[in-house]
PDB file of N, CA and C in Angstrom:
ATOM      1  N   UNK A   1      80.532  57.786  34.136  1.00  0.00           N
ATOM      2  CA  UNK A   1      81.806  58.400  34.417  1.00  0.00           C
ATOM      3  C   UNK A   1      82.864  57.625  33.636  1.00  0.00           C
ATOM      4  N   UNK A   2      83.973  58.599  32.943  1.00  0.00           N
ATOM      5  CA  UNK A   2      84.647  57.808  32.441  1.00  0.00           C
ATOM      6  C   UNK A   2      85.925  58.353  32.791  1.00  0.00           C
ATOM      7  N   UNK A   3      87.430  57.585  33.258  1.00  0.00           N
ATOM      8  CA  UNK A   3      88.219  57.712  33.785  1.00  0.00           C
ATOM      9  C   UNK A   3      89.281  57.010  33.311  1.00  0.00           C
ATOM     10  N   UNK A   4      90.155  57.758  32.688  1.00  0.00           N
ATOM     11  CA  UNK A   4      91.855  57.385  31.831  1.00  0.00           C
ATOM     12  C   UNK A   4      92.665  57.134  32.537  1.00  0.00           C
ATOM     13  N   UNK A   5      93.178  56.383  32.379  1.00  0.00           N
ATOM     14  CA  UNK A   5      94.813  56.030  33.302  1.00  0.00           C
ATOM     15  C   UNK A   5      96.276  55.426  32.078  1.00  0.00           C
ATOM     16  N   UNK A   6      96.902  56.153  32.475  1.00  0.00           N
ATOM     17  CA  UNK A   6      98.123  56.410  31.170  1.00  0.00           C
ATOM     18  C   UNK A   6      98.731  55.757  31.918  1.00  0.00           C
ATOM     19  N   UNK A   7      99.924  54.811  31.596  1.00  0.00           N
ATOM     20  CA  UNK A   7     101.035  54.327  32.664  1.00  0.00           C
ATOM     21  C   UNK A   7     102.077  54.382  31.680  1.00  0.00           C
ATOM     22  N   UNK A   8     103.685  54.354  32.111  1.00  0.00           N
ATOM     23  CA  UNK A   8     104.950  54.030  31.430  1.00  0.00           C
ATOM     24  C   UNK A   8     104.952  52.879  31.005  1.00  0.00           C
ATOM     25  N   UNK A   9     104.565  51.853  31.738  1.00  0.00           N
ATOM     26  CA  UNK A   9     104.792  50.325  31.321  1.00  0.00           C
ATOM     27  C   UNK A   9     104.099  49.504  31.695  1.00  0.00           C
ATOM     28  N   UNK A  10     104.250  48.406  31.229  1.00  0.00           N
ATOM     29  CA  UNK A  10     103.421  47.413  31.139  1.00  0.00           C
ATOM     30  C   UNK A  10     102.868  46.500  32.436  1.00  0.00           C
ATOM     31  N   UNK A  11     103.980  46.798  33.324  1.00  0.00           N
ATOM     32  CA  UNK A  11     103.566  46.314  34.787  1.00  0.00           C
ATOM     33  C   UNK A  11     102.512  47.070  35.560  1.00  0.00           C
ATOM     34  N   UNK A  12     103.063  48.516  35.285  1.00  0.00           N
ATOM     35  CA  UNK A  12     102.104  49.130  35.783  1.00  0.00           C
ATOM     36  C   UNK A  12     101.095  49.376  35.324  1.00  0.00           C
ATOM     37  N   UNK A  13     100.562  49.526  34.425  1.00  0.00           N
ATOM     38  CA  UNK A  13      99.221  49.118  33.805  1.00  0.00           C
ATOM     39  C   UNK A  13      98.246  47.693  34.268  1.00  0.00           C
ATOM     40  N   UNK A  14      99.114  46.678  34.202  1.00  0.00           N
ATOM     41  CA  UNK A  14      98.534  45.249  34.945  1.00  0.00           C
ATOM     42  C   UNK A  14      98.059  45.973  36.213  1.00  0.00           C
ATOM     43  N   UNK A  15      99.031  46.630  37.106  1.00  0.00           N
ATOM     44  CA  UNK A  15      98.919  46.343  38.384  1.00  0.00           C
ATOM     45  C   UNK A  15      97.856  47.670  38.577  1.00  0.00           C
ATOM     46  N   UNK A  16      97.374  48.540  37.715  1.00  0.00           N
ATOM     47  CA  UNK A  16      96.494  49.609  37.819  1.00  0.00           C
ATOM     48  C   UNK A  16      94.783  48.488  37.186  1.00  0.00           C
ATOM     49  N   UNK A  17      95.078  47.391  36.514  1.00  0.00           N
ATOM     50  CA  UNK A  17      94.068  46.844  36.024  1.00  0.00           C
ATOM     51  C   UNK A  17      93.622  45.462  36.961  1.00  0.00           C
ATOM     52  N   UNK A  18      94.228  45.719  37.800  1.00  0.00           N
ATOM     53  CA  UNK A  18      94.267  44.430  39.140  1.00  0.00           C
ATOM     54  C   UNK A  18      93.820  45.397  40.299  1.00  0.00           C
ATOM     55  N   UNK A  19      94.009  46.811  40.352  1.00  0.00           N
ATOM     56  CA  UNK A  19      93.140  47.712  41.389  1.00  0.00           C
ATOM     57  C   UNK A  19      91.656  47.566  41.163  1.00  0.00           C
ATOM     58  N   UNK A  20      91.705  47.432  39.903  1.00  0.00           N
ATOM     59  CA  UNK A  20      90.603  47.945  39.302  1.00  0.00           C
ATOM     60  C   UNK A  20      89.189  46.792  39.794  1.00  0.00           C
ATOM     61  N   UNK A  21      89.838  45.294  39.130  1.00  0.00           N
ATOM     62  CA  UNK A  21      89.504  44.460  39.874  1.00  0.00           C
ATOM     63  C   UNK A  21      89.177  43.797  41.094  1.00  0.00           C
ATOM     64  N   UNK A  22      89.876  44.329  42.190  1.00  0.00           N
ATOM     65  CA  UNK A  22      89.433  44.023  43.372  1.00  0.00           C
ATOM     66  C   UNK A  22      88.114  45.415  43.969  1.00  0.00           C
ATOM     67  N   UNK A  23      88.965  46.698  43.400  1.00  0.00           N
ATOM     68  CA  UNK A  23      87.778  48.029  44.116  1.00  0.00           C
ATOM     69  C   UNK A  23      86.134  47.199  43.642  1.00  0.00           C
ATOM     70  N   UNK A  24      86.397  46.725  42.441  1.00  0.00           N
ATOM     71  CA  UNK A  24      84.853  46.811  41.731  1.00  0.00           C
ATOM     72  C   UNK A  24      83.752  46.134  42.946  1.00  0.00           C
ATOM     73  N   UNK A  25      84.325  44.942  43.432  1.00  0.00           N
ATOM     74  CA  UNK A  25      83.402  43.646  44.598  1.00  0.00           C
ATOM     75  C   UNK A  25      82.933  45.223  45.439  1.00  0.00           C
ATOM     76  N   UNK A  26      84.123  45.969  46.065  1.00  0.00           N
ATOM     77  CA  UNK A  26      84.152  46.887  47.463  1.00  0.00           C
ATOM     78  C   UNK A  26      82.985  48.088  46.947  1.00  0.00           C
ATOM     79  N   UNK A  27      82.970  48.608  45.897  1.00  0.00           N
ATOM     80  CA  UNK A  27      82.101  49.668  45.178  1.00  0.00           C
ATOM     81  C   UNK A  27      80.604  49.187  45.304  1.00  0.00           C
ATOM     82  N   UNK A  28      80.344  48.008  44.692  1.00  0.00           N
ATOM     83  CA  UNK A  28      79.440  47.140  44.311  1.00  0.00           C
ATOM     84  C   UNK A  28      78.536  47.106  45.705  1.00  0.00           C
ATOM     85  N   UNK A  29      79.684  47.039  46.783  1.00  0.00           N
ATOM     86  CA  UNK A  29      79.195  46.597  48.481  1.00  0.00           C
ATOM     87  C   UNK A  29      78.823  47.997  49.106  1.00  0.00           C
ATOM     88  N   UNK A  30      79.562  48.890  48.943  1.00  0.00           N
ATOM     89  CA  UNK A  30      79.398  50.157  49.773  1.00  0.00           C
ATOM     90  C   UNK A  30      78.992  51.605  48.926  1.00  0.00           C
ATOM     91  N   UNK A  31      79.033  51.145  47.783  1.00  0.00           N
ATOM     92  CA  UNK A  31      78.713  52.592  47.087  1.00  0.00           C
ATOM     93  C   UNK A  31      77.248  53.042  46.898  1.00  0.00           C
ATOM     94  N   UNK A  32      76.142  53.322  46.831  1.00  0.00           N
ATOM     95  CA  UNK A  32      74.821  53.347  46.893  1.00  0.00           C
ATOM     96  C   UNK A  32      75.008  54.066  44.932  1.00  0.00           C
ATOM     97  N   UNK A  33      73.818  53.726  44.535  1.00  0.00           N
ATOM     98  CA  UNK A  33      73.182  54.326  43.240  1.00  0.00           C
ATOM     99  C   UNK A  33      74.608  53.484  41.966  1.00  0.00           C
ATOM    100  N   UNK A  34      75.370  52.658  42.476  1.00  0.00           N
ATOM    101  CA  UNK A  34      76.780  51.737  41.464  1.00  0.00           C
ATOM    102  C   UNK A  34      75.796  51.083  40.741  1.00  0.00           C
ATOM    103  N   UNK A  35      75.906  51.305  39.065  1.00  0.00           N
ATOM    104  CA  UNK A  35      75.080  50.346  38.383  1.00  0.00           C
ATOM    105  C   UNK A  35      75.865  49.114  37.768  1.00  0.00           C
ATOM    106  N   UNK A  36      77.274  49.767  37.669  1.00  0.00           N
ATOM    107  CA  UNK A  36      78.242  48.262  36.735  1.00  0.00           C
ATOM    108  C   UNK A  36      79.223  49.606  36.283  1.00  0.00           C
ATOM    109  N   UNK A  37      80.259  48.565  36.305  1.00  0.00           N
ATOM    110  CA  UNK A  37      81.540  48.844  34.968  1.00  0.00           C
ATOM    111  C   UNK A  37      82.332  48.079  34.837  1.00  0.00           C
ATOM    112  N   UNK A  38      82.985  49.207  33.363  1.00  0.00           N
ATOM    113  CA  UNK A  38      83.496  48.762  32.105  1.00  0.00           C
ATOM    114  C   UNK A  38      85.200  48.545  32.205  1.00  0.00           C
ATOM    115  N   UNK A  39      85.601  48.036  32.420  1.00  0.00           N
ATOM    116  CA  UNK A  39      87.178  48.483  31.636  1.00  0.00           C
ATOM    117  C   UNK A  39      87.729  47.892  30.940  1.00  0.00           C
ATOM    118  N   UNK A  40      88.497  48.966  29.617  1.00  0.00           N
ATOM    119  CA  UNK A  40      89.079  48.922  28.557  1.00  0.00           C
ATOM    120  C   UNK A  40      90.083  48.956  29.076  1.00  0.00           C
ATOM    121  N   UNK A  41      91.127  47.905  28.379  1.00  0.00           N
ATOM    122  CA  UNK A  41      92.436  48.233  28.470  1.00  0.00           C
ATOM    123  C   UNK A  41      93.552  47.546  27.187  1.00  0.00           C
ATOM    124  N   UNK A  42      94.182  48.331  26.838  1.00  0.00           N
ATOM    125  CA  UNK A  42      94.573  49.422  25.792  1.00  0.00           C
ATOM    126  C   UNK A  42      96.375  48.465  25.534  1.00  0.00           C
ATOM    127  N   UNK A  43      96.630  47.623  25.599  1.00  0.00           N
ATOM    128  CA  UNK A  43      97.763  47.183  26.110  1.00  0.00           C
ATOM    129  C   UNK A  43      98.824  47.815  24.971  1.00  0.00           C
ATOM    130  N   UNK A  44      99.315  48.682  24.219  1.00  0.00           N
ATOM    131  CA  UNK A  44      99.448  48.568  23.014  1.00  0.00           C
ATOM    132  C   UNK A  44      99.886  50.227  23.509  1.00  0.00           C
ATOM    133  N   UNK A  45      99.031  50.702  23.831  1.00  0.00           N
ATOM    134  CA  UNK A  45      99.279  52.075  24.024  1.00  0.00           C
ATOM    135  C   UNK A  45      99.675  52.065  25.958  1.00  0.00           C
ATOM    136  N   UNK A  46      99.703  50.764  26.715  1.00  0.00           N
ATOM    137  CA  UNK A  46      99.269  51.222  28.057  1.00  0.00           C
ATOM    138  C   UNK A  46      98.909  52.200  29.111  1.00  0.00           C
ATOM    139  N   UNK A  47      97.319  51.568  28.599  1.00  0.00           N
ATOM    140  CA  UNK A  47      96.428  52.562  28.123  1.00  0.00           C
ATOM    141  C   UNK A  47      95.085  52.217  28.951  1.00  0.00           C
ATOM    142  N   UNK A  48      94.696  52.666  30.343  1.00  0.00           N
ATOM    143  CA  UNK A  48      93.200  51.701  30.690  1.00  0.00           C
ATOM    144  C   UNK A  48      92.155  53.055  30.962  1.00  0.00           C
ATOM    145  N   UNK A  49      90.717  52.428  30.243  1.00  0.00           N
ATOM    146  CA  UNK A  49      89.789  52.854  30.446  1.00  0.00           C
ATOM    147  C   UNK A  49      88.887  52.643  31.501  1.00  0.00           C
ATOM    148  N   UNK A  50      88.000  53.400  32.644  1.00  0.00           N
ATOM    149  CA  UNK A  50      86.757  52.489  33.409  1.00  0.00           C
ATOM    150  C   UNK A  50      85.811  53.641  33.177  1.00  0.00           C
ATOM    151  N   UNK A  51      84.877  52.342  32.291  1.00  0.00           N
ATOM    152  CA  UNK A  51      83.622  53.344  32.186  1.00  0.00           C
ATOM    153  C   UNK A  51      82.495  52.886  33.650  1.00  0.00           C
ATOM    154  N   UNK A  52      82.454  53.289  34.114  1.00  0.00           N
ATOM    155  CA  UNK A  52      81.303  52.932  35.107  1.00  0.00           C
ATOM    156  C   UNK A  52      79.830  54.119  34.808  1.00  0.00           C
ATOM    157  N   UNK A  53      78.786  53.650  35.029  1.00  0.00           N
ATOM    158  CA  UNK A  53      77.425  53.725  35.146  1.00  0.00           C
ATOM    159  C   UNK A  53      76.733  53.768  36.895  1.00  0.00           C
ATOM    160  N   UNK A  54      76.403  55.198  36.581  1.00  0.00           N
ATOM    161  CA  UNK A  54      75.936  55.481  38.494  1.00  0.00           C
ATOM    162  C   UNK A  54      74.089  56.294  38.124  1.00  0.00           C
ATOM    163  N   UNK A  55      73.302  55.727  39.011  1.00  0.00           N
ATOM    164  CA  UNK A  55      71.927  55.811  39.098  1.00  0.00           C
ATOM    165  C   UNK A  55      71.713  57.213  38.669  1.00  0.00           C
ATOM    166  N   UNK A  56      72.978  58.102  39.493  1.00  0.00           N
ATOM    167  CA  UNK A  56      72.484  59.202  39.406  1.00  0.00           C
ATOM    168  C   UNK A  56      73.231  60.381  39.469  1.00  0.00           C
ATOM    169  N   UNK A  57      73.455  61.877  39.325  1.00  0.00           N
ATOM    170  CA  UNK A  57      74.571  62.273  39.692  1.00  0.00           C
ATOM    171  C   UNK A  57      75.262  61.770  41.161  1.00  0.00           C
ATOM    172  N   UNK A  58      74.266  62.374  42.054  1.00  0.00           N
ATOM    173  CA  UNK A  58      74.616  62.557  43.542  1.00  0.00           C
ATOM    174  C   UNK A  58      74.970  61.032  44.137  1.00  0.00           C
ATOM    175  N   UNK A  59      74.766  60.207  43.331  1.00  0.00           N
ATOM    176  CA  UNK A  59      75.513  58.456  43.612  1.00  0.00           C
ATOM    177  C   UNK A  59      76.688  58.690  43.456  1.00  0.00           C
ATOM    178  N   UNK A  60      77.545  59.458  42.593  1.00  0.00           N
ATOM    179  CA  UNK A  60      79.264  59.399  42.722  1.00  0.00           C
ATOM    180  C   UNK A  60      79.357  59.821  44.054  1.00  0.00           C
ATOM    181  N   UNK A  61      79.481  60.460  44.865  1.00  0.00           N
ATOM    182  CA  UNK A  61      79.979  61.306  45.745  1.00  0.00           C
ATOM    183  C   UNK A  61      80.053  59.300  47.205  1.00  0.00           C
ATOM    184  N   UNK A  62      78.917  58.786  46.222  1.00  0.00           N
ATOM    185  CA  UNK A  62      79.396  57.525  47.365  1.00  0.00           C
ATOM    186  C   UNK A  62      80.252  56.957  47.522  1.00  0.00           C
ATOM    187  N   UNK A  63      81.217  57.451  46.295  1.00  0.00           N
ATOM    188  CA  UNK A  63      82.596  56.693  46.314  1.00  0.00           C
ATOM    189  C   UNK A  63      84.088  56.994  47.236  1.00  0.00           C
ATOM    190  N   UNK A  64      83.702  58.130  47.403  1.00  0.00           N
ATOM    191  CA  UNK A  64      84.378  58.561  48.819  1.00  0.00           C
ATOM    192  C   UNK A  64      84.140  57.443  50.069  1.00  0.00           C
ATOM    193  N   UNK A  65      82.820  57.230  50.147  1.00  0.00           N
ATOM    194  CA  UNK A  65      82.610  55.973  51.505  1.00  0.00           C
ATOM    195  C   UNK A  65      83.265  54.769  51.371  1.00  0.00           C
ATOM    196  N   UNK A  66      84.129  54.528  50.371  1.00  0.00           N
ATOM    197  CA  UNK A  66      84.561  52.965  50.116  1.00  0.00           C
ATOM    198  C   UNK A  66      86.064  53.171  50.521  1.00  0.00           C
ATOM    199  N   UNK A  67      86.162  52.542  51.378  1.00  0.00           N
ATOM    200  CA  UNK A  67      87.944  53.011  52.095  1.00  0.00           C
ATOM    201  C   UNK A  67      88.396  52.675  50.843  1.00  0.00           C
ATOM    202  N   UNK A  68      88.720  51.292  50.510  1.00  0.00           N
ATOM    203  CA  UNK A  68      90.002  50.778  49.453  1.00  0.00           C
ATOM    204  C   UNK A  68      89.758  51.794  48.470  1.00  0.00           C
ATOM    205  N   UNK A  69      88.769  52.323  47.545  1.00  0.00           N
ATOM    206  CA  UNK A  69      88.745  53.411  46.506  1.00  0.00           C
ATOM    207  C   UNK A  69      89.603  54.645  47.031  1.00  0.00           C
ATOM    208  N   UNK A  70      89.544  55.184  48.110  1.00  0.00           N
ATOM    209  CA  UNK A  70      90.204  56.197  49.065  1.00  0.00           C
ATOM    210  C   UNK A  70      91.802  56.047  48.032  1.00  0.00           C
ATOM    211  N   UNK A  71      92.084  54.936  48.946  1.00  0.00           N
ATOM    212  CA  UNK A  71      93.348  54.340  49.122  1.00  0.00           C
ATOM    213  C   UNK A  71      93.826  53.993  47.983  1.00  0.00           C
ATOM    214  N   UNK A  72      93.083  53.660  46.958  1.00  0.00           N
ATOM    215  CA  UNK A  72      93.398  53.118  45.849  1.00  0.00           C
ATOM    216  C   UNK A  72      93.743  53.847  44.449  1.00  0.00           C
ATOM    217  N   UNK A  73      93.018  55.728  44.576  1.00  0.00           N
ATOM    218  CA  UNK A  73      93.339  56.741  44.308  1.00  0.00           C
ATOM    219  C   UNK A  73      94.718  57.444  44.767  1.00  0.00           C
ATOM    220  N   UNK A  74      95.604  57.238  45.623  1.00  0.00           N
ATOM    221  CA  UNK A  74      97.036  57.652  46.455  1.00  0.00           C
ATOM    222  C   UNK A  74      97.451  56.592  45.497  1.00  0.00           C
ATOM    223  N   UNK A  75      97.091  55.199  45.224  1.00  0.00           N
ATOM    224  CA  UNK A  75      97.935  54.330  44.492  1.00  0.00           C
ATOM    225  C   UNK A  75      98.294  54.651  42.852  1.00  0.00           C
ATOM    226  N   UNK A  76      97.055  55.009  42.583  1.00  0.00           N
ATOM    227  CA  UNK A  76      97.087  55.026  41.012  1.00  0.00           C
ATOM    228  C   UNK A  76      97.926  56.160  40.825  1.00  0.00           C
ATOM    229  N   UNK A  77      97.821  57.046  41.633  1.00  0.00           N
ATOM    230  CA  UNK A  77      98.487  58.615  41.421  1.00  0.00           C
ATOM    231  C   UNK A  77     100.606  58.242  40.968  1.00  0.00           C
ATOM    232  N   UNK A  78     101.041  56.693  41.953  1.00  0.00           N
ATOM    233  CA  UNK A  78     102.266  56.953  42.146  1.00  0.00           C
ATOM    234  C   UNK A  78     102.426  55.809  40.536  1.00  0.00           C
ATOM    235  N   UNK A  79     101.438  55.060  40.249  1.00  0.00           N
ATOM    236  CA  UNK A  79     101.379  54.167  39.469  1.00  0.00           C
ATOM    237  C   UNK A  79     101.430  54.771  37.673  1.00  0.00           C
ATOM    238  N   UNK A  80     100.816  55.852  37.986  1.00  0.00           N
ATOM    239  CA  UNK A  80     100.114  56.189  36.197  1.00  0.00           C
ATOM    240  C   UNK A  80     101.349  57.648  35.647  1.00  0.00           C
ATOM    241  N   UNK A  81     101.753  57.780  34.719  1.00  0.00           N
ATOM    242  CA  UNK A  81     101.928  59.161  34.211  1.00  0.00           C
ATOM    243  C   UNK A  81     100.881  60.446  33.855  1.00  0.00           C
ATOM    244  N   UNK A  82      99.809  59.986  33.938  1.00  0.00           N
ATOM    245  CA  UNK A  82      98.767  60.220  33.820  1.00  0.00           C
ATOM    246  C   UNK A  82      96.988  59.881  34.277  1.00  0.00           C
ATOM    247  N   UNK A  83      95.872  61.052  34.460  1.00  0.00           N
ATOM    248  CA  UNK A  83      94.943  60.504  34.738  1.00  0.00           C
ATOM    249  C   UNK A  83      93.558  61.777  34.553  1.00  0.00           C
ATOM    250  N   UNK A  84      93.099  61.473  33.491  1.00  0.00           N
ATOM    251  CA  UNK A  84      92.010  61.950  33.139  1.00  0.00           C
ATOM    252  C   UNK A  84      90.610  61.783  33.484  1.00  0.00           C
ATOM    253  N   UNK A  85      89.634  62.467  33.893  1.00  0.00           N
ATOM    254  CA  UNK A  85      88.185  61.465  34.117  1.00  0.00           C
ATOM    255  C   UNK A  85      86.798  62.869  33.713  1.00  0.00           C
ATOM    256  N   UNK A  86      85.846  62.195  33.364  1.00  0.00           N
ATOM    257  CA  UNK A  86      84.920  62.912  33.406  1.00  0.00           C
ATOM    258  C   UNK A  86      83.597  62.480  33.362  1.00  0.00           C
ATOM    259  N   UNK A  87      82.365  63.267  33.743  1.00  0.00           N
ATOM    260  CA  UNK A  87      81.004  63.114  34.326  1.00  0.00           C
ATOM    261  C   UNK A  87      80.292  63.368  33.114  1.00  0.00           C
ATOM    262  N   UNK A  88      79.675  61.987  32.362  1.00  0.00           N
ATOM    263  CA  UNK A  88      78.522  62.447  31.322  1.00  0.00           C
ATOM    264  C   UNK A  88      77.545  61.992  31.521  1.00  0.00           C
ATOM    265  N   UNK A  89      76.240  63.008  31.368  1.00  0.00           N
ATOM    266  CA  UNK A  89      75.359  62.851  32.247  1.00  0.00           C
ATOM    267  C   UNK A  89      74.169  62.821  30.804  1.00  0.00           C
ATOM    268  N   UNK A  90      72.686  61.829  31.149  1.00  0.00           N
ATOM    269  CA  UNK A  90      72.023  61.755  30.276  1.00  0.00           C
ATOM    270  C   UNK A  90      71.467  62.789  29.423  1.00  0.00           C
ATOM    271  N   UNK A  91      71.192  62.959  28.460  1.00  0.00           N
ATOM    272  CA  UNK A  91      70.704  64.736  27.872  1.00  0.00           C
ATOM    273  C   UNK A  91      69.483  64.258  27.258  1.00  0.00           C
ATOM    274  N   UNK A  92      69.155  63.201  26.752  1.00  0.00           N
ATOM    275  CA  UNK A  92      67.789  62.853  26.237  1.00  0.00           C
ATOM    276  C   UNK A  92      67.368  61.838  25.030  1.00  0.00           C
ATOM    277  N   UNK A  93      66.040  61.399  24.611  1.00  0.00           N
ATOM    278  CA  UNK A  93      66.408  59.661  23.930  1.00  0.00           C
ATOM    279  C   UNK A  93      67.206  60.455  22.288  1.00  0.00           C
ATOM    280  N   UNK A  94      67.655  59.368  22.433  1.00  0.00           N
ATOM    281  CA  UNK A  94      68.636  59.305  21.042  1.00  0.00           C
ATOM    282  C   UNK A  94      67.712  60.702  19.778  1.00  0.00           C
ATOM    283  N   UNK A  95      66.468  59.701  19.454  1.00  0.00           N
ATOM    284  CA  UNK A  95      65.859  60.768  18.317  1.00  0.00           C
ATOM    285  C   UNK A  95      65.885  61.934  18.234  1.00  0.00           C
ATOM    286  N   UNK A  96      65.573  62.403  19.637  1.00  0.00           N
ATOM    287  CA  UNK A  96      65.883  63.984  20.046  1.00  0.00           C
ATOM    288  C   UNK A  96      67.297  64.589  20.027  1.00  0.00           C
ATOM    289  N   UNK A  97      68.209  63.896  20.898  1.00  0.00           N
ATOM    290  CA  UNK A  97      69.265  63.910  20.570  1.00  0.00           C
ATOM    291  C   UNK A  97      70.174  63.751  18.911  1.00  0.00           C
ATOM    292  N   UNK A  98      69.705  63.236  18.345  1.00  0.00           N
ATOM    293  CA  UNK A  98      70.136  62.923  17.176  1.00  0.00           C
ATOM    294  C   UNK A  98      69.978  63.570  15.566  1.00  0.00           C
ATOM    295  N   UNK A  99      68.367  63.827  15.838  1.00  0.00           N
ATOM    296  CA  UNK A  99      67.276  64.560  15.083  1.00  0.00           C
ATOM    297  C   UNK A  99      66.930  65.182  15.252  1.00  0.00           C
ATOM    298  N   UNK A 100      66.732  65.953  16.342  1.00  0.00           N
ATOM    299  CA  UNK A 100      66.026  66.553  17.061  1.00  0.00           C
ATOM    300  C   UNK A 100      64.039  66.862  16.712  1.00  0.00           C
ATOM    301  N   UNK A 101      63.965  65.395  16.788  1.00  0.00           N
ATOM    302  CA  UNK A 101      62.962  65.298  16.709  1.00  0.00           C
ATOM    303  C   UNK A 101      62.284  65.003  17.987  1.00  0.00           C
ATOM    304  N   UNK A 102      60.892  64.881  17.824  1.00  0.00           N
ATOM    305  CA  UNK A 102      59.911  65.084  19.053  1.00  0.00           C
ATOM    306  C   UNK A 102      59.999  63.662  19.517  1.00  0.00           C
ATOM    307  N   UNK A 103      60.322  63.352  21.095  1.00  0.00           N
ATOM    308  CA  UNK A 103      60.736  62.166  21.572  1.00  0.00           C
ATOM    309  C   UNK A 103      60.317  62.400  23.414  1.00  0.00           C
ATOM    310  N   UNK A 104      60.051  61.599  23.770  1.00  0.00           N
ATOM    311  CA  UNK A 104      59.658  61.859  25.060  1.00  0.00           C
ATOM    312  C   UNK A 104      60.887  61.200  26.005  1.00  0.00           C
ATOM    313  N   UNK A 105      61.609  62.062  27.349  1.00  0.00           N
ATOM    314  CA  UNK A 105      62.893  61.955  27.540  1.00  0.00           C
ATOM    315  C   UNK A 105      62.411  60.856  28.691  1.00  0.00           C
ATOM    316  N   UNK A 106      63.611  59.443  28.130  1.00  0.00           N
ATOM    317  CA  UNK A 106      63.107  58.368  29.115  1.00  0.00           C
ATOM    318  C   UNK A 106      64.146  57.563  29.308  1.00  0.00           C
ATOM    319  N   UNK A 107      64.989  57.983  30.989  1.00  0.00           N
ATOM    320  CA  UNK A 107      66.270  57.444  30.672  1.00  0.00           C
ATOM    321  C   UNK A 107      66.364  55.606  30.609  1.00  0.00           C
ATOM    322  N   UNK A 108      67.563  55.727  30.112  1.00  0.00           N
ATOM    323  CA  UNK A 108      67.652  53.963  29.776  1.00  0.00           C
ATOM    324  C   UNK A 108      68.293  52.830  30.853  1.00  0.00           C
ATOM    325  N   UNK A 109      68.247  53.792  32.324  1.00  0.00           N
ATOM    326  CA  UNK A 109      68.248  53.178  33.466  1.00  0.00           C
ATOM    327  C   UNK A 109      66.883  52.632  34.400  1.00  0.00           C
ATOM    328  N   UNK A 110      66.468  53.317  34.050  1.00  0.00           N
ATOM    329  CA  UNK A 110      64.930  52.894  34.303  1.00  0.00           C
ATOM    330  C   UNK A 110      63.790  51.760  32.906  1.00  0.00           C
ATOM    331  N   UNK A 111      62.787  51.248  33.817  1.00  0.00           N
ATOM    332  CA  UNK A 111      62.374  50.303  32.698  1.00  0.00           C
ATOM    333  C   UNK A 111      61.231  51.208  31.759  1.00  0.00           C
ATOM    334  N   UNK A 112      60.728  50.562  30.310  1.00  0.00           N
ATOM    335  CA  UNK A 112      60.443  51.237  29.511  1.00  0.00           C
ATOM    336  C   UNK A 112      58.927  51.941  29.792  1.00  0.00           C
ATOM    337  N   UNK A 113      58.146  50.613  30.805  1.00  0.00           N
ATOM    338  CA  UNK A 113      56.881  50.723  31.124  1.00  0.00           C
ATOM    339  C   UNK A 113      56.806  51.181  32.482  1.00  0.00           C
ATOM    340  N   UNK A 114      56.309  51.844  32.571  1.00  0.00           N
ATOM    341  CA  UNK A 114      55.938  52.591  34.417  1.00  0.00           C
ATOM    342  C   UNK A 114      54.622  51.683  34.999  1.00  0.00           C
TER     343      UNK A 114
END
């Protein structure tokens, strides 16, 4: 999942990149299928990225169970001029994807050997 946050200024950008920081421990604790994330931030354009990585589709929907994320969405809303996000979901290994050559589909969340 990847999720934009535009702000006017520079405070608010910090203080949208200091949400960001504390939700991650609370996600980590209560979200089921949370693999890790990313955030970019853009100071130049204030400008923050969070790429996060989830097991699976139906693992986002755990993010509703994490109060502070709740709460922390009402925040960003009064914080950002903006806020973009979207769900990309695996489609298959690179070669196939790329070449479309013959490749056997094996996502890169799981290990290589069964």
């Amino acid at each position: 999942m990847v999720t934009r946050f535009e702000c006017d200024s520079l405070l608010k950008l910090a203080a949208v990149r200091i949400l960001h920081i504390r939700l991650k421990f609370d996600v980590r604790r209560h979200a089921k299928g949370f693999l890790g994330v990313k955030v970019l931030t853009d100071w130049r354009r204030r400008t923050l990225l969070s790429i996060s990585l989830w097991q699976d589709l139906d693992s986002i929907y755990s993010m509703g169970q994490v109060p502070r994320h709740v709460s922390a969405v009402r925040v960003a809303g009064t914080l950002t001029t903006g806020t973009a996000c979207g769900v990309f979901c695996f489609v298959g290994d690179w070669r196939q994807v790329m070449f479309r050559g013959e490749a056997v589909n094996h996502s890169p969340f799981y290990p290589l050997q069964s």
